[in-house]
C-alpha atoms as a PDB file:
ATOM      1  CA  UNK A   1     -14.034  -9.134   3.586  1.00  0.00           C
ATOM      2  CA  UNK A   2     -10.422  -8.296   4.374  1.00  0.00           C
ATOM      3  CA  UNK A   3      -7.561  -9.953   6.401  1.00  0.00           C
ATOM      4  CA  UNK A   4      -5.444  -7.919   8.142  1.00  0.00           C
ATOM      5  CA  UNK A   5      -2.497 -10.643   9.868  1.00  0.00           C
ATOM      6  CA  UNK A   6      -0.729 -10.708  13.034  1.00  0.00           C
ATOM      7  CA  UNK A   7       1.545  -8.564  14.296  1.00  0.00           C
ATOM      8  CA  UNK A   8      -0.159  -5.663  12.285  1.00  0.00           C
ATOM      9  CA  UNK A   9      -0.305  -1.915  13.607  1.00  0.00           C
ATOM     10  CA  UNK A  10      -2.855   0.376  12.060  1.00  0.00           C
ATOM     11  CA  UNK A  11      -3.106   3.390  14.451  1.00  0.00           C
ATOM     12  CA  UNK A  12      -4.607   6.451  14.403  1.00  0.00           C
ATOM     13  CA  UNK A  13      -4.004   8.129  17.087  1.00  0.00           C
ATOM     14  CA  UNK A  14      -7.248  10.693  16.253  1.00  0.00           C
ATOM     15  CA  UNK A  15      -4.817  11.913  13.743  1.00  0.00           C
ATOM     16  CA  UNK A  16      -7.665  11.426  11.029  1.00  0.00           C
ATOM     17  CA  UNK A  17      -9.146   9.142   9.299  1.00  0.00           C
ATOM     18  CA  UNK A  18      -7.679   5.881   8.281  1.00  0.00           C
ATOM     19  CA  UNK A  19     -10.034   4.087   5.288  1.00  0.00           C
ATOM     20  CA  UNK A  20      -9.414   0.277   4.637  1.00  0.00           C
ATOM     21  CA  UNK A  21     -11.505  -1.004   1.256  1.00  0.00           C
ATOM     22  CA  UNK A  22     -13.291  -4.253   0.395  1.00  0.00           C
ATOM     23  CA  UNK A  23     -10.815  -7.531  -0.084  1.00  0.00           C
ATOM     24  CA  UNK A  24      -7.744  -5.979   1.225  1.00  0.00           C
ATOM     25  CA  UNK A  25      -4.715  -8.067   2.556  1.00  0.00           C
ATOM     26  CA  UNK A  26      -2.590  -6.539   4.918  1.00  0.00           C
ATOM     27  CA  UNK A  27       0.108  -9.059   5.968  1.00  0.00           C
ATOM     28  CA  UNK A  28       2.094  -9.765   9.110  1.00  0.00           C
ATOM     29  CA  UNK A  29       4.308  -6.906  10.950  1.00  0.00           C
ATOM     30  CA  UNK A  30       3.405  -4.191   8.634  1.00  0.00           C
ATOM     31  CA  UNK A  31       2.540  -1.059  10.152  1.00  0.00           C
ATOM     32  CA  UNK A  32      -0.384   1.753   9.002  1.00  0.00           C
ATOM     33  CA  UNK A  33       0.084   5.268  10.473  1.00  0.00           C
ATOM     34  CA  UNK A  34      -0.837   8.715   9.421  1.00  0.00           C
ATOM     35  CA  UNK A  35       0.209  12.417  10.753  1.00  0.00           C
ATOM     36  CA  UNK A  36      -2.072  14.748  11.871  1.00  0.00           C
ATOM     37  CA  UNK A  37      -4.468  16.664   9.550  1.00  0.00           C
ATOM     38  CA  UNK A  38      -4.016  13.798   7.300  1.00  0.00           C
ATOM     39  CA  UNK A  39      -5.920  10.359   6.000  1.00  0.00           C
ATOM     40  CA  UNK A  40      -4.773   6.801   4.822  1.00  0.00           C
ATOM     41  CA  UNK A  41      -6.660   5.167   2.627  1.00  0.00           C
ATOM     42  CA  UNK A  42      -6.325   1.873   1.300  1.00  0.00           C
ATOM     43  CA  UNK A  43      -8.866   1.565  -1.709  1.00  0.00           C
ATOM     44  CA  UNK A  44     -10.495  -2.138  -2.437  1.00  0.00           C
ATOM     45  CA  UNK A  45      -8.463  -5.433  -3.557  1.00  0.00           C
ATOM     46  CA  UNK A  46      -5.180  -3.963  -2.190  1.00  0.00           C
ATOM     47  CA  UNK A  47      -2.570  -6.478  -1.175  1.00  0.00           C
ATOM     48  CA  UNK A  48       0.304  -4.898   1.496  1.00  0.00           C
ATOM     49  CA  UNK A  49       2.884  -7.480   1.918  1.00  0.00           C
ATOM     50  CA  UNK A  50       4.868  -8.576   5.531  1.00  0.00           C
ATOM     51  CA  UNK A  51       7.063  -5.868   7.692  1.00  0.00           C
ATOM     52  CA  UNK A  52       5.660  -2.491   5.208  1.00  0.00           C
ATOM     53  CA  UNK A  53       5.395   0.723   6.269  1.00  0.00           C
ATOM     54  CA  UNK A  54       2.007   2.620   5.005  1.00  0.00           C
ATOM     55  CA  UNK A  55       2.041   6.135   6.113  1.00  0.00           C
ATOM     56  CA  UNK A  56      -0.872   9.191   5.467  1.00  0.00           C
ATOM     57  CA  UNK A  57      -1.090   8.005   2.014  1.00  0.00           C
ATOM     58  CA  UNK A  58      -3.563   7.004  -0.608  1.00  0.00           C
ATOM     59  CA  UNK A  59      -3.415   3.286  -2.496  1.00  0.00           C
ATOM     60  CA  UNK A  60      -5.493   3.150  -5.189  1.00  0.00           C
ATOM     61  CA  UNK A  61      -7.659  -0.024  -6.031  1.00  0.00           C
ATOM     62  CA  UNK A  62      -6.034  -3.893  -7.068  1.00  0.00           C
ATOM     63  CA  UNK A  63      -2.876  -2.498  -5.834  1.00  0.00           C
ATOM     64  CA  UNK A  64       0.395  -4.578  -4.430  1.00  0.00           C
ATOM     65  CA  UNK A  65       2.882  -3.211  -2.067  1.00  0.00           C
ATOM     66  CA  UNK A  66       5.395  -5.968  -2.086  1.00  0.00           C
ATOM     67  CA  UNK A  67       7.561  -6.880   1.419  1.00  0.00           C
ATOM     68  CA  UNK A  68       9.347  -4.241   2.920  1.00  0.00           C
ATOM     69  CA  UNK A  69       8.715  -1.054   1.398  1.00  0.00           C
ATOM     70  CA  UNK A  70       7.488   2.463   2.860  1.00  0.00           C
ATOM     71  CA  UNK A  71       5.367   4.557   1.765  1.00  0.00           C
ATOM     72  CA  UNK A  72       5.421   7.690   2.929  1.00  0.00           C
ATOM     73  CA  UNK A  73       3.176  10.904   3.760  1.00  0.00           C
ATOM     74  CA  UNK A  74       0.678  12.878   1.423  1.00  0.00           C
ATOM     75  CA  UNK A  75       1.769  10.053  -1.715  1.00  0.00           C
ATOM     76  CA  UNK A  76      -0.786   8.799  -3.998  1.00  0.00           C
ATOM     77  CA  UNK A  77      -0.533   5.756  -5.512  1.00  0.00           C
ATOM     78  CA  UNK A  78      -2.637   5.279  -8.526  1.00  0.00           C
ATOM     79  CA  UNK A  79      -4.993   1.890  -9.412  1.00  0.00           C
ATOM     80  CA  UNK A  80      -3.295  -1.379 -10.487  1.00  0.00           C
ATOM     81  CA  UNK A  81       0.085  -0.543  -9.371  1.00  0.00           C
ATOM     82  CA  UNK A  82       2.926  -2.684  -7.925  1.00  0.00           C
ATOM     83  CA  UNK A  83       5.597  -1.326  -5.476  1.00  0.00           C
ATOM     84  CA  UNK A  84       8.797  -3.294  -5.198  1.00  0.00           C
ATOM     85  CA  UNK A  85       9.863  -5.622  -2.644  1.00  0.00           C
ATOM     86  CA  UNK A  86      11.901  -2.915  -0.423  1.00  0.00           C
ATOM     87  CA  UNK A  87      10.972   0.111  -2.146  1.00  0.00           C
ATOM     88  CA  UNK A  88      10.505   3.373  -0.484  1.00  0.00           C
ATOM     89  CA  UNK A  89       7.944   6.072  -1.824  1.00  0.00           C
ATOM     90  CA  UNK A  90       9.047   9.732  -0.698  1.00  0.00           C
ATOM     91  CA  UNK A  91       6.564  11.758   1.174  1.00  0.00           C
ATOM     92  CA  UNK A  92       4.093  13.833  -1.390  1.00  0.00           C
ATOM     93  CA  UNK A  93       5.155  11.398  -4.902  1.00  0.00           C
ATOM     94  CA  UNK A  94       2.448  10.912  -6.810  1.00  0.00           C
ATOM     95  CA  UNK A  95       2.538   7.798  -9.173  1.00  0.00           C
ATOM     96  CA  UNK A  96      -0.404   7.178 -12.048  1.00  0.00           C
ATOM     97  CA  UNK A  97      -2.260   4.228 -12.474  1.00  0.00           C
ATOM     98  CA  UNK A  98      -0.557   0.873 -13.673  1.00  0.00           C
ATOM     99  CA  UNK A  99       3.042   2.154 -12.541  1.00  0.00           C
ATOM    100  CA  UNK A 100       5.440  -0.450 -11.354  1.00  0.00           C
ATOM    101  CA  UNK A 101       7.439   1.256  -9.047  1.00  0.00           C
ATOM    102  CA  UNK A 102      10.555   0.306  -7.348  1.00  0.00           C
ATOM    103  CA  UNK A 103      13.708   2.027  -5.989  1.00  0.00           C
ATOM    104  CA  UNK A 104      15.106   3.729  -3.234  1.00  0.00           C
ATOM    105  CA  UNK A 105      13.856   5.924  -3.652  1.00  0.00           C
ATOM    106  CA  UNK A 106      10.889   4.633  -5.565  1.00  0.00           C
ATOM    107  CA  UNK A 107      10.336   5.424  -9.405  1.00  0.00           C
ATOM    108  CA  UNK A 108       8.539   4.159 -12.418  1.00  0.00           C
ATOM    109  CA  UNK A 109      10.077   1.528 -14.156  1.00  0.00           C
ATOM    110  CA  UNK A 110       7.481   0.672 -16.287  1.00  0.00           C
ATOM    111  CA  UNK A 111       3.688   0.310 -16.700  1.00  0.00           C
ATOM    112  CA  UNK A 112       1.416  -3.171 -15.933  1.00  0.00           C
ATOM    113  CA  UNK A 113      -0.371  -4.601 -18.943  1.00  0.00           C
ATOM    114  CA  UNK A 114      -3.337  -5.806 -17.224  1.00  0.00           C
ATOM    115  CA  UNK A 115      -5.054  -5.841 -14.471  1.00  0.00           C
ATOM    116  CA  UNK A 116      -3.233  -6.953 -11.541  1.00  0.00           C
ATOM    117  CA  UNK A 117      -4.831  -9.756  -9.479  1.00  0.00           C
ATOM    118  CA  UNK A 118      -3.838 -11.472  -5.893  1.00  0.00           C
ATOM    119  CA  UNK A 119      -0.215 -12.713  -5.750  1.00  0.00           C
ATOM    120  CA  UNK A 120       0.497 -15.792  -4.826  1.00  0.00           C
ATOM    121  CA  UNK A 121       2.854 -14.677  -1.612  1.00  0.00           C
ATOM    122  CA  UNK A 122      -0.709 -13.274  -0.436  1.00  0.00           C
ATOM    123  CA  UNK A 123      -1.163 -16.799   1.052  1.00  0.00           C
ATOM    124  CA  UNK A 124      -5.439 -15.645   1.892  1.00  0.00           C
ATOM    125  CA  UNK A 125      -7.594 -15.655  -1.567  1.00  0.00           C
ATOM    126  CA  UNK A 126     -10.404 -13.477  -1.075  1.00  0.00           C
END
């Protein structure tokens, strides 16, 4: 039950394993990669918006990587939490649930309320 767009890379290159959850959005020209002896994993209800960069990381459930950011190696991104239009995440940062994170590089700047649903940029309602 996902939608991954056009224009989207995911590739593994039998680097290990790459993981995509129930009701995920992945949106046009982003791009999914990992290193070797590494794994991606993009838990259910995760929305990655347009032209992102999601690399050998783990996003944790009803999740929202806005346009343009990167994400980067051995991160972990915790449940219900937004990243930033442009915002990069440094290889190994590890952010708790319900963090909105933004920056370059990436840091908290506060904590969601509730529980994070579909944004309307998403354009596909799952």
């Amino acid at each position: 039950n996902s939608y991954i767009a056009s224009g989207v890379r995911i590739i593994g290159n039998s680097h290990g394993p790459i993981k995509i959850g129930d009701n995920v959005i992945i949106l046009e020209n982003s791009v999914l990669h990992l290193l070797p002896d590494n794994e991606l994993i993009i838990h259910d209800n995760v929305t990655i918006g347009p032209n992102s960069t999601i690399h050998g990381t783990i996003i944790g459930s009803n999740s929202i990587v806005e346009a343009g950011s990167i994400v980067c190696d051995y991160s972990i991104i915790g449940k219900n939490s937004l990243i930033k239009a442009g915002s990069l995440v440094k290889q190994r940062d590890e952010f708790e649930e319900n963090n909105i994170i933004e920056g370059f590089p990436g840091k908290s700047i506060g904590k969601n309320e509730g529980q994070l649903g579909k944004p309307n940029w998403a354009i596909r309602k799952l």
